[in-house]
PDB file of N, CA and C in Angstrom:
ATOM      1  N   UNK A   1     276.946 147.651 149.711  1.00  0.00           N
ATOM      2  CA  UNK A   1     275.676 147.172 150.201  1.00  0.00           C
ATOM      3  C   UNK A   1     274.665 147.019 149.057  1.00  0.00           C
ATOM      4  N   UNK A   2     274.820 147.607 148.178  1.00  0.00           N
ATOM      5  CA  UNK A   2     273.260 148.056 147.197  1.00  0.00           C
ATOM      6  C   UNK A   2     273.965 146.543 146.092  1.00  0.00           C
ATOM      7  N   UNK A   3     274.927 146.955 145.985  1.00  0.00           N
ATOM      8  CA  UNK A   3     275.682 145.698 145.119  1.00  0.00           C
ATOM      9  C   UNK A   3     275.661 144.092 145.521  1.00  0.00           C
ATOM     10  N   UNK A   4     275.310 144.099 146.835  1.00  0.00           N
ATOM     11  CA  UNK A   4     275.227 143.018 147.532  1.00  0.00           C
ATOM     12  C   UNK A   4     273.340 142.610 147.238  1.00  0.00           C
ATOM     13  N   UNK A   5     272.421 143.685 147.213  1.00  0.00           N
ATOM     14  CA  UNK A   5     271.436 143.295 147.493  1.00  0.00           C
ATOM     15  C   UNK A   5     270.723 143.163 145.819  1.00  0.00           C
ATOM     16  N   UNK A   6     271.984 143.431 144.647  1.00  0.00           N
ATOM     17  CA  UNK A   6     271.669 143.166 143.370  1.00  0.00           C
ATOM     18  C   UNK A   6     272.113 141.714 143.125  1.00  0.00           C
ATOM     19  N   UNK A   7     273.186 141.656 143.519  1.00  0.00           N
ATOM     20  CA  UNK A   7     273.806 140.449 143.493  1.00  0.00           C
ATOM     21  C   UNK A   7     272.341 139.165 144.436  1.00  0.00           C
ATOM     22  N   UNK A   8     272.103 139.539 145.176  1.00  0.00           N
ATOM     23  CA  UNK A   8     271.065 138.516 145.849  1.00  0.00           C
ATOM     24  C   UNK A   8     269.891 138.596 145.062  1.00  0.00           C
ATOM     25  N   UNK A   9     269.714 139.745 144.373  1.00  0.00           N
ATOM     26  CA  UNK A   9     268.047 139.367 143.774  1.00  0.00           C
ATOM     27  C   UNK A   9     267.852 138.640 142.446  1.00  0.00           C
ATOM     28  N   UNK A  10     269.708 138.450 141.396  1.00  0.00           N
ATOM     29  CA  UNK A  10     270.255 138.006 140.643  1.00  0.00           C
ATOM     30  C   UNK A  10     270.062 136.511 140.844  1.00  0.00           C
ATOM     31  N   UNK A  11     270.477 136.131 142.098  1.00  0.00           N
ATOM     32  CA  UNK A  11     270.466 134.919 142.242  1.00  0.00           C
ATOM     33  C   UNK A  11     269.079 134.305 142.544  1.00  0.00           C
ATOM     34  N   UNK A  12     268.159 135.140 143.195  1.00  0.00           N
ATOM     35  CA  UNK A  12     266.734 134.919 143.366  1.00  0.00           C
ATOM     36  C   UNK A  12     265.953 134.364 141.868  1.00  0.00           C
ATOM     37  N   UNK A  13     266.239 135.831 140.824  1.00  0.00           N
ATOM     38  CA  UNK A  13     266.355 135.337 139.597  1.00  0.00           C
ATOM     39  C   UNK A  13     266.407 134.501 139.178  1.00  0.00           C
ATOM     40  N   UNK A  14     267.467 133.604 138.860  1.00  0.00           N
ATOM     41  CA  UNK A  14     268.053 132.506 138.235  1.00  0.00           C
ATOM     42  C   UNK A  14     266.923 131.424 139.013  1.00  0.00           C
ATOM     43  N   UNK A  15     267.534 131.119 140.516  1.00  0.00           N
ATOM     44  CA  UNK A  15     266.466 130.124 141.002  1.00  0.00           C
ATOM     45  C   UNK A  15     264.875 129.682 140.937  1.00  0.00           C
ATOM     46  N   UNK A  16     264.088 131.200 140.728  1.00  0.00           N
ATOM     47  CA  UNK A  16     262.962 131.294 140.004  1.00  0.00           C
ATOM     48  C   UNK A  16     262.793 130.928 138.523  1.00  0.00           C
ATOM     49  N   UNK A  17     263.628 131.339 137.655  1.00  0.00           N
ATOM     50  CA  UNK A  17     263.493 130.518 136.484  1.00  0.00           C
ATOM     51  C   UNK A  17     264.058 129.106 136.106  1.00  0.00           C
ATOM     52  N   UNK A  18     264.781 128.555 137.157  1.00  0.00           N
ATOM     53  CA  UNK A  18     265.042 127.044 137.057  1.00  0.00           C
ATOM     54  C   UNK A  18     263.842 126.438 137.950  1.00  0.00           C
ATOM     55  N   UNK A  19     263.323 127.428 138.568  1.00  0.00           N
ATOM     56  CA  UNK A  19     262.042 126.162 139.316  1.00  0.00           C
ATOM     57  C   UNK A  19     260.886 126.183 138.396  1.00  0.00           C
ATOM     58  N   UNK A  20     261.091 127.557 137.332  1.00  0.00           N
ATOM     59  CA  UNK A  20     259.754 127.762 137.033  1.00  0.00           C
ATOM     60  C   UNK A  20     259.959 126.256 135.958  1.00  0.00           C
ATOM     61  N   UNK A  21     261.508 126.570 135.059  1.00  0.00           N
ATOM     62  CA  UNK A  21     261.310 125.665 134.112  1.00  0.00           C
ATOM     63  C   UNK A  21     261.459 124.330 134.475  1.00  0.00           C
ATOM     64  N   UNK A  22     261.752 123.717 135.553  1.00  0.00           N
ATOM     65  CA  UNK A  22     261.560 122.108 136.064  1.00  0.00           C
ATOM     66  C   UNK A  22     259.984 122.253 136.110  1.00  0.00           C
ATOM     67  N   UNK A  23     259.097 123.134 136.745  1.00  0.00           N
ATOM     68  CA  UNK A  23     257.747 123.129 136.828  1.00  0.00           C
ATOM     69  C   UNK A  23     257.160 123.092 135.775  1.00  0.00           C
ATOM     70  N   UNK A  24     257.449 123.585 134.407  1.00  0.00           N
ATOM     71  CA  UNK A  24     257.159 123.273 133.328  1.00  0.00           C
ATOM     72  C   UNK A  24     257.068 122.022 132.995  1.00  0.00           C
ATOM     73  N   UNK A  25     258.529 121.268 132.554  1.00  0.00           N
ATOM     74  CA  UNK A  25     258.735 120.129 132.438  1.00  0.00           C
ATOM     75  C   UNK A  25     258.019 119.297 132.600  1.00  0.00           C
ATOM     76  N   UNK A  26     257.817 119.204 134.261  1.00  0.00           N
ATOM     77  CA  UNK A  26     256.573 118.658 134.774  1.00  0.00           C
ATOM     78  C   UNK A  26     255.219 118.120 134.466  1.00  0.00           C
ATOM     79  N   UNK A  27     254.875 119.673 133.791  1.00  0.00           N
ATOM     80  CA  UNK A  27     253.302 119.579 133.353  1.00  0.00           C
ATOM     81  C   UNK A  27     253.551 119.061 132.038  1.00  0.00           C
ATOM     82  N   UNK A  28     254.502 118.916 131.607  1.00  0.00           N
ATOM     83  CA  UNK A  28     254.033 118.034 130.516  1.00  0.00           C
ATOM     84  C   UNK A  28     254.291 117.121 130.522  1.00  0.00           C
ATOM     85  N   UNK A  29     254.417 116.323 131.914  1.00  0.00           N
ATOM     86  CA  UNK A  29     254.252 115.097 132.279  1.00  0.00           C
ATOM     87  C   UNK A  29     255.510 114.115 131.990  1.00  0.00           C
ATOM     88  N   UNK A  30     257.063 114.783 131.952  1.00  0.00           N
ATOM     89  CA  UNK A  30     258.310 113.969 131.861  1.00  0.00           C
ATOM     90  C   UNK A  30     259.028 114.641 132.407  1.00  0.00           C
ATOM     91  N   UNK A  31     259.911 113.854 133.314  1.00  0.00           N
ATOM     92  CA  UNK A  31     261.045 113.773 134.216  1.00  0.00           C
ATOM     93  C   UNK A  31     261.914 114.805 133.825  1.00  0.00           C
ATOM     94  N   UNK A  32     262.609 115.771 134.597  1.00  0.00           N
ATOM     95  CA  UNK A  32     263.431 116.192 134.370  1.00  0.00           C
ATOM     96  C   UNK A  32     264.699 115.321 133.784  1.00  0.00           C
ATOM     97  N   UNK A  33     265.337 114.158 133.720  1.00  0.00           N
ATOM     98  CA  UNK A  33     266.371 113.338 133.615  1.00  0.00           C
ATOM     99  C   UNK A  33     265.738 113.428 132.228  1.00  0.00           C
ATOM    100  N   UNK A  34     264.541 112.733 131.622  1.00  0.00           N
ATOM    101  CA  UNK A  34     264.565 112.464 130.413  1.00  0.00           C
ATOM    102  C   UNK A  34     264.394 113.576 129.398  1.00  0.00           C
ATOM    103  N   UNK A  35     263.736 114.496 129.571  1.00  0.00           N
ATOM    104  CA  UNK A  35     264.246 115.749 128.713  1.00  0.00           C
ATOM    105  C   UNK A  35     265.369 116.477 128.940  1.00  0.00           C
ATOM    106  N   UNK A  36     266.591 116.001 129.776  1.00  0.00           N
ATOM    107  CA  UNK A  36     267.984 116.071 129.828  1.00  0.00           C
ATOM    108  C   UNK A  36     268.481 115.325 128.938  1.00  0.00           C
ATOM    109  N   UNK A  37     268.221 113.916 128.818  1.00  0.00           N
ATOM    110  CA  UNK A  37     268.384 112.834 127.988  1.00  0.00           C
ATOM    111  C   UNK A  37     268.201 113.383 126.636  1.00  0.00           C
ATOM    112  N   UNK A  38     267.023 114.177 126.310  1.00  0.00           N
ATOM    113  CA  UNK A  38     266.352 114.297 125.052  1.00  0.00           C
ATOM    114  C   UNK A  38     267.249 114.931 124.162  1.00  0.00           C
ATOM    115  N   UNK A  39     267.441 116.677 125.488  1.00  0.00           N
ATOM    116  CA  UNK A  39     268.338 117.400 124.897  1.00  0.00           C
ATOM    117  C   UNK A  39     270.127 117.035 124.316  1.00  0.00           C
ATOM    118  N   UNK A  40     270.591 115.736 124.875  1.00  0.00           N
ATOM    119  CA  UNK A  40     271.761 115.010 124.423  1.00  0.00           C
ATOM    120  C   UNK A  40     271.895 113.859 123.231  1.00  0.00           C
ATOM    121  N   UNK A  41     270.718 113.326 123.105  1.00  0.00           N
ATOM    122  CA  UNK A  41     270.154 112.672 121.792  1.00  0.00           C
ATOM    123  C   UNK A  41     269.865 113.277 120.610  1.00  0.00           C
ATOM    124  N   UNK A  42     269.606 114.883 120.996  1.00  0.00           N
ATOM    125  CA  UNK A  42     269.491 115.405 119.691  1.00  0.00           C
ATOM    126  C   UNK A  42     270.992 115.886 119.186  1.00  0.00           C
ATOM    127  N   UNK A  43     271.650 116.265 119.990  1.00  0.00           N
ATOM    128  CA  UNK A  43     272.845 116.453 119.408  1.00  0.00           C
ATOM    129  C   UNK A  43     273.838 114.880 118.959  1.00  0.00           C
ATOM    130  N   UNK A  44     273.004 113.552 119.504  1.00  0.00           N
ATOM    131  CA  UNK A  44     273.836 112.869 118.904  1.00  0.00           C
ATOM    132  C   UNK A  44     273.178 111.937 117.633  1.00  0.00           C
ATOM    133  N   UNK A  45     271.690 112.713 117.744  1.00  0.00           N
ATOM    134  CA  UNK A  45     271.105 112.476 115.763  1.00  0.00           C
ATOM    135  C   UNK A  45     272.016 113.422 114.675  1.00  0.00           C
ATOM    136  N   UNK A  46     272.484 114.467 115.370  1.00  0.00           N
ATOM    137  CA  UNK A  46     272.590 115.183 114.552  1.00  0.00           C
ATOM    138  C   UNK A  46     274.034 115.040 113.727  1.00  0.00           C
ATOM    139  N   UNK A  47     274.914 114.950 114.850  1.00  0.00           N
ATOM    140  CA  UNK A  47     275.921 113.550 114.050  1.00  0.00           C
ATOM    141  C   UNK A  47     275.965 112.301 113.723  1.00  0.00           C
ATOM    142  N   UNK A  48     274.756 111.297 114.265  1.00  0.00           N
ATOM    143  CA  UNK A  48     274.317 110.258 113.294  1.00  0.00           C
ATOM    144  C   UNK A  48     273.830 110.425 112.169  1.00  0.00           C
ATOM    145  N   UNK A  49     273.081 112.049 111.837  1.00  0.00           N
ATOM    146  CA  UNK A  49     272.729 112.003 110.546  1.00  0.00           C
ATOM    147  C   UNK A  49     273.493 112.518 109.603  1.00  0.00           C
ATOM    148  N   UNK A  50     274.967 113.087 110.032  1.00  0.00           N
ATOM    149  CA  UNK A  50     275.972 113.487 108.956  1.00  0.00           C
ATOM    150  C   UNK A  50     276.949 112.145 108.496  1.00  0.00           C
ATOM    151  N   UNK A  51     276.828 111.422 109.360  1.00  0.00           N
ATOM    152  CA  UNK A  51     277.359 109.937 109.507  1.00  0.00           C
ATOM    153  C   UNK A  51     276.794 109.135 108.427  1.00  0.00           C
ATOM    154  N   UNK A  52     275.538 108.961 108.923  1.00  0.00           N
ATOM    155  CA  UNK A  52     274.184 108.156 108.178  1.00  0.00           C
ATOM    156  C   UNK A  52     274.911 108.379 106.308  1.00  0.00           C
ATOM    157  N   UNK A  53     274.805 109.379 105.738  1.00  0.00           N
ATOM    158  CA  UNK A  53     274.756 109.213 104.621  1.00  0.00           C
ATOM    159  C   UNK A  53     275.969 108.225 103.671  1.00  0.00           C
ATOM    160  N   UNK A  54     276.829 107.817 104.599  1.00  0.00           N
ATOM    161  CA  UNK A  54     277.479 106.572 103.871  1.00  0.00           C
ATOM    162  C   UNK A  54     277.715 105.254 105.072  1.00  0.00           C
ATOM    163  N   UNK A  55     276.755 104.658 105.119  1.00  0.00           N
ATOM    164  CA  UNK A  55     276.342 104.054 106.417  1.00  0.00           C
ATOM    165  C   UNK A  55     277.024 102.977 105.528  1.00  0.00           C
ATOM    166  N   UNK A  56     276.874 102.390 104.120  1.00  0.00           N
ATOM    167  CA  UNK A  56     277.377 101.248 103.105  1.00  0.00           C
ATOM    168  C   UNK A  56     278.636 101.162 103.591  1.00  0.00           C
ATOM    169  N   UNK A  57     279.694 101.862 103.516  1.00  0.00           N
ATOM    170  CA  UNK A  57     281.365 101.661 103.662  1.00  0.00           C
ATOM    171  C   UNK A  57     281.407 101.610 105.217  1.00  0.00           C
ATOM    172  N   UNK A  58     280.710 101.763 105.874  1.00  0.00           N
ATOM    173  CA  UNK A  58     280.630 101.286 107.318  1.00  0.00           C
ATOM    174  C   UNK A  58     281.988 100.194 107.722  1.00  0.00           C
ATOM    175  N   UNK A  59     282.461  99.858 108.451  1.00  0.00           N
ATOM    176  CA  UNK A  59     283.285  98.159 109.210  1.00  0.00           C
ATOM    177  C   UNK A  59     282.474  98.001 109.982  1.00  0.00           C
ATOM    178  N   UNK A  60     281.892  96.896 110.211  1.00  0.00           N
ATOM    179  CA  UNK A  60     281.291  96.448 111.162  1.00  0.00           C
ATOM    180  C   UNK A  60     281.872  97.220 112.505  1.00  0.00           C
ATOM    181  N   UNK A  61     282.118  97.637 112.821  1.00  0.00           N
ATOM    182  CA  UNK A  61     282.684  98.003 114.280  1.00  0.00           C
ATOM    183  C   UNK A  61     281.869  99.501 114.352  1.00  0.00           C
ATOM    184  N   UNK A  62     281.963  99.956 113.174  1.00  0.00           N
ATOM    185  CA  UNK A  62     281.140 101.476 113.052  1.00  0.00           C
ATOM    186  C   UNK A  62     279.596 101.147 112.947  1.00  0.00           C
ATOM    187  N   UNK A  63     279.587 100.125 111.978  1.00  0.00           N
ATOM    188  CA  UNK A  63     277.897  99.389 112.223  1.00  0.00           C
ATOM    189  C   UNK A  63     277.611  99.677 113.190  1.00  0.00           C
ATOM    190  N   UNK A  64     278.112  98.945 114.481  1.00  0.00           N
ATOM    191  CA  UNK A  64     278.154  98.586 115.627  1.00  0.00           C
ATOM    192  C   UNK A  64     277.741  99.544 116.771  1.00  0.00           C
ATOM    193  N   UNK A  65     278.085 100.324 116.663  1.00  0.00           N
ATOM    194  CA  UNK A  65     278.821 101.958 117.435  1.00  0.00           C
ATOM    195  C   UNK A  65     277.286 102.686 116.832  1.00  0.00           C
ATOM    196  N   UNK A  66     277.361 102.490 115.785  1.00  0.00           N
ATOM    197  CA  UNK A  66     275.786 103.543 114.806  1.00  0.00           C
ATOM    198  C   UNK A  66     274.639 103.064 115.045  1.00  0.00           C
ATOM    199  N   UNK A  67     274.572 101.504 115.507  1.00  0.00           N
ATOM    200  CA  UNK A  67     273.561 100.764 116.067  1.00  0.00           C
ATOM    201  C   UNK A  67     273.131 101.212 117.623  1.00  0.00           C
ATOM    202  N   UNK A  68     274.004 101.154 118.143  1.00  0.00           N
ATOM    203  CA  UNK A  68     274.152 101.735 119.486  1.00  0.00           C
ATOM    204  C   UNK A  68     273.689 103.141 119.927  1.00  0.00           C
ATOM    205  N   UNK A  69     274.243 103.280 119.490  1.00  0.00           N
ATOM    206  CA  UNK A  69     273.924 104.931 119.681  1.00  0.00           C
ATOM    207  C   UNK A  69     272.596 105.406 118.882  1.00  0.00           C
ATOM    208  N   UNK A  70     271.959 104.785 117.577  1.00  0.00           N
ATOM    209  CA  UNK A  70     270.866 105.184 117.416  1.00  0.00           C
ATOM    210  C   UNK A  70     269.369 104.350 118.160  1.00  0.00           C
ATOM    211  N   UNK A  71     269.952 103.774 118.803  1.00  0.00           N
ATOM    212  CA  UNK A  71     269.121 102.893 119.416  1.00  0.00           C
ATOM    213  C   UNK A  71     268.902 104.099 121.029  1.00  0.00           C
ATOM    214  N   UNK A  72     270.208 104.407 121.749  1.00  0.00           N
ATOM    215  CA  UNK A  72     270.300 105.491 122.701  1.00  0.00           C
ATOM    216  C   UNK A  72     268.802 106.976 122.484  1.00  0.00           C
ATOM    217  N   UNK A  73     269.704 106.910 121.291  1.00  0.00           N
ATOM    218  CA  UNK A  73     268.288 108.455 120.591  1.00  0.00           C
ATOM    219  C   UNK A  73     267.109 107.523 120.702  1.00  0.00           C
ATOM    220  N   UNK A  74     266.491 106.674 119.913  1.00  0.00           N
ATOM    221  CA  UNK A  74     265.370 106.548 119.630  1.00  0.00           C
ATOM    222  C   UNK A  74     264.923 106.260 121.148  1.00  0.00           C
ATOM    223  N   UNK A  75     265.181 105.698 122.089  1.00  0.00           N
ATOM    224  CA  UNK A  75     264.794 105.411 123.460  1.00  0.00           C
ATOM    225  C   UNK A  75     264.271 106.976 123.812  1.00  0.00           C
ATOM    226  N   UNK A  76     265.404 107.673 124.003  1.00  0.00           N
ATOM    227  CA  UNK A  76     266.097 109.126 124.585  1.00  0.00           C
ATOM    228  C   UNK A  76     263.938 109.787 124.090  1.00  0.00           C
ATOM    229  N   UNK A  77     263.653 110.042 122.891  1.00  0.00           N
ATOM    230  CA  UNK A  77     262.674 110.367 122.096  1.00  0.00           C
ATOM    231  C   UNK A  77     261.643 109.606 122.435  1.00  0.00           C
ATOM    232  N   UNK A  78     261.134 108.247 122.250  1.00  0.00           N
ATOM    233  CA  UNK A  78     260.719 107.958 123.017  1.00  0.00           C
ATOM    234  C   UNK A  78     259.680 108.567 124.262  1.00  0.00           C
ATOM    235  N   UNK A  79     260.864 108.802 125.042  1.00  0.00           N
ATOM    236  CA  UNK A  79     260.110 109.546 126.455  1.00  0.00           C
ATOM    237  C   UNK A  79     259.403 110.556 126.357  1.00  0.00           C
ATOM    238  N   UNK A  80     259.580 111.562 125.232  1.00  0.00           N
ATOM    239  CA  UNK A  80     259.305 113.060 125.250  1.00  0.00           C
ATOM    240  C   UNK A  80     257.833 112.686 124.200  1.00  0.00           C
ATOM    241  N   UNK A  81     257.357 113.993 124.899  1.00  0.00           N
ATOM    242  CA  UNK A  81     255.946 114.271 123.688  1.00  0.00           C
ATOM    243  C   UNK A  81     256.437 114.524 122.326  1.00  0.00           C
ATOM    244  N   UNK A  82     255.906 114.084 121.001  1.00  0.00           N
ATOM    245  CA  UNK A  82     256.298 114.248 120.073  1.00  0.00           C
ATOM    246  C   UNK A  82     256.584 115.470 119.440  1.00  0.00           C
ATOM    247  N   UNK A  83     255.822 116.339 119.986  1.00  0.00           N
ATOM    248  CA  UNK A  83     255.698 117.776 119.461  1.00  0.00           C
ATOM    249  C   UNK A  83     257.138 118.489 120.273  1.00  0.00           C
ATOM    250  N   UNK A  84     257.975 118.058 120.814  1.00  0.00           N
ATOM    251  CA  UNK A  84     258.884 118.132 121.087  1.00  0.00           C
ATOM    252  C   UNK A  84     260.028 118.314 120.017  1.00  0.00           C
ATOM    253  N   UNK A  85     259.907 117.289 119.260  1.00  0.00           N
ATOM    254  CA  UNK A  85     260.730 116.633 118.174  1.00  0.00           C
ATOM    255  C   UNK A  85     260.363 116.567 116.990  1.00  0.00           C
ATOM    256  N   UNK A  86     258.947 117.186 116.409  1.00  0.00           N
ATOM    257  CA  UNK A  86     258.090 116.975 115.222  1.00  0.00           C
ATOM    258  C   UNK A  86     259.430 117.789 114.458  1.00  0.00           C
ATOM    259  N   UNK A  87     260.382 118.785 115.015  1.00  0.00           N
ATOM    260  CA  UNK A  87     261.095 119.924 113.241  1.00  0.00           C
ATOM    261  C   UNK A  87     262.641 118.561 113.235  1.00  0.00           C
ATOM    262  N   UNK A  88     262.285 117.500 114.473  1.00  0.00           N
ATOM    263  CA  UNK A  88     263.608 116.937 113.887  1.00  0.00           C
ATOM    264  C   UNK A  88     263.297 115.281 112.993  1.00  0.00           C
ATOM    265  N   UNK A  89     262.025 115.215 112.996  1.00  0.00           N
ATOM    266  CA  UNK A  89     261.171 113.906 112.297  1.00  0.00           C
ATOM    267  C   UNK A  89     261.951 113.510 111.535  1.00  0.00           C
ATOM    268  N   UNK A  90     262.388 114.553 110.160  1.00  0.00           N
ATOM    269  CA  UNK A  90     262.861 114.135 108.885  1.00  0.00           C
ATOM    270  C   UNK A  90     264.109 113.252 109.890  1.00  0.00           C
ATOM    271  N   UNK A  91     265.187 113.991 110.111  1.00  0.00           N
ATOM    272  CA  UNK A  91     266.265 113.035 110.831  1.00  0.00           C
ATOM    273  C   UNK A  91     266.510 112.044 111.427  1.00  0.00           C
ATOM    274  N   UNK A  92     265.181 111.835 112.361  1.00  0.00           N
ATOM    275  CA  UNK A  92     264.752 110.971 112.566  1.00  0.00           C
ATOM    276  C   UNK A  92     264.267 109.596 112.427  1.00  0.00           C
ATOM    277  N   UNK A  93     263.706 109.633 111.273  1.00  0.00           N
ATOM    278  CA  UNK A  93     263.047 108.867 110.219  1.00  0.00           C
ATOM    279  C   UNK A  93     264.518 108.573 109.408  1.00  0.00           C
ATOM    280  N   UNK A  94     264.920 109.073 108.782  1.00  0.00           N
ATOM    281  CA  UNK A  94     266.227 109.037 108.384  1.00  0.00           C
ATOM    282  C   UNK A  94     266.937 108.021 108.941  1.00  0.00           C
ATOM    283  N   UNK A  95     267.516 108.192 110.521  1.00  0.00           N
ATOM    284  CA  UNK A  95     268.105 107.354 111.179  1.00  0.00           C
ATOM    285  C   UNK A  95     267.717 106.009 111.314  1.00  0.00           C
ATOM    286  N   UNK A  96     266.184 106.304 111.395  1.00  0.00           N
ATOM    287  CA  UNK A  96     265.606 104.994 111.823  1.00  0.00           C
ATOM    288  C   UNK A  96     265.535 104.353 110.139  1.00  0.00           C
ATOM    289  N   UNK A  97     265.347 104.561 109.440  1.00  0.00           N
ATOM    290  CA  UNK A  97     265.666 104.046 107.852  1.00  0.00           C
ATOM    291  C   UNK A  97     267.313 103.029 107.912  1.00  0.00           C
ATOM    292  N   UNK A  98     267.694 103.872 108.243  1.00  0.00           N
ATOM    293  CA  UNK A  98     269.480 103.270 108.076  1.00  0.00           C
ATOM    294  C   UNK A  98     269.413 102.526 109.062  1.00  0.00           C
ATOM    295  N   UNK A  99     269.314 102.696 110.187  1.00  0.00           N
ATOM    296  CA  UNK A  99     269.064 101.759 111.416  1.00  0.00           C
ATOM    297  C   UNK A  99     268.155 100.261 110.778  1.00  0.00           C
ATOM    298  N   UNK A 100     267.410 100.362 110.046  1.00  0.00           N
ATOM    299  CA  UNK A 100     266.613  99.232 109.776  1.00  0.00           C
ATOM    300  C   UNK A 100     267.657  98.588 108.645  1.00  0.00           C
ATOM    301  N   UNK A 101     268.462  99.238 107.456  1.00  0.00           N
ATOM    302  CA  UNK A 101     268.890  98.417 106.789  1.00  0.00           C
ATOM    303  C   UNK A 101     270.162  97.955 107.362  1.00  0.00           C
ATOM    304  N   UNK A 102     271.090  98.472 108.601  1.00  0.00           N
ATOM    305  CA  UNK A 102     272.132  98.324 108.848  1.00  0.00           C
ATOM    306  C   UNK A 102     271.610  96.444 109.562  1.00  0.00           C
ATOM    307  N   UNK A 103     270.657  96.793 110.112  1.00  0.00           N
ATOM    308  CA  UNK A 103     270.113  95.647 110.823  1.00  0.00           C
ATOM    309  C   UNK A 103     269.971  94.220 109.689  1.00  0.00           C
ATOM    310  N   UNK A 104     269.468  94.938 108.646  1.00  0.00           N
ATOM    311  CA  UNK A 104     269.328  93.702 107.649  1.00  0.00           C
ATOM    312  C   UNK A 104     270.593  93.218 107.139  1.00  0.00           C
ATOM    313  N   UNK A 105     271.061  94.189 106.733  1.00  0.00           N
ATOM    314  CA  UNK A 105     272.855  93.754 106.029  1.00  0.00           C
ATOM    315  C   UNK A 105     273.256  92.931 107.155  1.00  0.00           C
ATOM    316  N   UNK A 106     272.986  93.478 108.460  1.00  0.00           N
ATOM    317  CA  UNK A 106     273.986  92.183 109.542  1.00  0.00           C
ATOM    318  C   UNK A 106     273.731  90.981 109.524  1.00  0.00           C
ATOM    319  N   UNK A 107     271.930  91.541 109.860  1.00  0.00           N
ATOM    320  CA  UNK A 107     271.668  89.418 109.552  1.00  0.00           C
ATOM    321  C   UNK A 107     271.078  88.639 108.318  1.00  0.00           C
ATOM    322  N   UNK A 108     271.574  89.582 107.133  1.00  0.00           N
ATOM    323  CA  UNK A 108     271.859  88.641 105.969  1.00  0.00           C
ATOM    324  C   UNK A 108     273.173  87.721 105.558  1.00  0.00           C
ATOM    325  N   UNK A 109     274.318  89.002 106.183  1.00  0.00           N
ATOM    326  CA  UNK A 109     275.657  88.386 106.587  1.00  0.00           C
ATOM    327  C   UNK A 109     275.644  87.178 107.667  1.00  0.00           C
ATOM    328  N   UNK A 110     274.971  87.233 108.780  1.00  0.00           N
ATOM    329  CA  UNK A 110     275.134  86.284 109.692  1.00  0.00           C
ATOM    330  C   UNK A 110     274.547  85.164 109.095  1.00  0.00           C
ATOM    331  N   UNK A 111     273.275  85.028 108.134  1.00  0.00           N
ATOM    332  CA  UNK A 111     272.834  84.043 107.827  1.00  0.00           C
ATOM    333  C   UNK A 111     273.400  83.838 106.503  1.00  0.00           C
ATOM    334  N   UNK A 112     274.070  84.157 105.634  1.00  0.00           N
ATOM    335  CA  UNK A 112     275.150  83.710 105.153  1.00  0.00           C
ATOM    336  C   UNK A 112     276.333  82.865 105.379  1.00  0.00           C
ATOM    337  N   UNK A 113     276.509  83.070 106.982  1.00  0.00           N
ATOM    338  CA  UNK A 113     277.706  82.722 107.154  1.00  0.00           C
ATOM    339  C   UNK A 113     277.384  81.652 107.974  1.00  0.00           C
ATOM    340  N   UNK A 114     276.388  81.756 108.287  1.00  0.00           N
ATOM    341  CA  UNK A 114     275.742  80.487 109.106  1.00  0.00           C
ATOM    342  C   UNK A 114     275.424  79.150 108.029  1.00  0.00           C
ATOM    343  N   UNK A 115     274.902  79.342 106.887  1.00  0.00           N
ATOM    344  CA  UNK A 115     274.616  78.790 105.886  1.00  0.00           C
ATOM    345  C   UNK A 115     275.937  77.806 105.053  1.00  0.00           C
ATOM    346  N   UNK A 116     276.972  78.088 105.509  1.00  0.00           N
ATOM    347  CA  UNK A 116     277.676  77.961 104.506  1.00  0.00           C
ATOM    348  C   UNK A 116     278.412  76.271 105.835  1.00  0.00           C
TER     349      UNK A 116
END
């Protein structure tokens, strides 16, 4: 019995701190979905940015894939207050750096090849 009524106040527990922290969320004015989002974008900067550092030997197909997916994060970020994300900036910035030249190499190639 006493085990039963630990076991229930356990679970009372838990449910109080998932309402408290959706109620959080809240007040700072974004969706539970998108600071779900947020929290999955940072783990996939964080292998775009071990990636990132030889973005040059890329195949287009990895271009491709690195375009994609850093485009996913920067949306993902986006949504959230910045102060959210201000200790992951450097990486950030980072990504979005490579993201801008991957963009140029493509359509210097395309207009190369258009040119010819």
């Amino acid at each position: 019995m006493i085990l039963l009524i630990i076991v229930y106040i356990l679970i009372l527990i838990v449910f109080a701190l998932f309402a408290y922290s959706v109620m959080q969320i809240k007040l700072a004015g974004m969706n539970v979905k998108d600071f779900w989002d947020f929290i999955q974008a940072n783990q996939v900067l964080e292998s775009l940015y071990k990636v990132s550092k030889g973005y040059e030997e890329m195949s287009q197909k990895e271009q491709i894939v690195f375009l994609m997916e850093a485009e996913k994060v920067f949306s993902a970020f986006d949504k959230v207050p910045n102060v959210l994300w201000e200790d992951e900036y450097q990486k950030y910035s980072k990504i979005l750096e490579i993201y801008k030249n991957i963009k140029v190499l493509r359509w210097n190639k395309e207009a190369a090849i258009n040119n010819k």
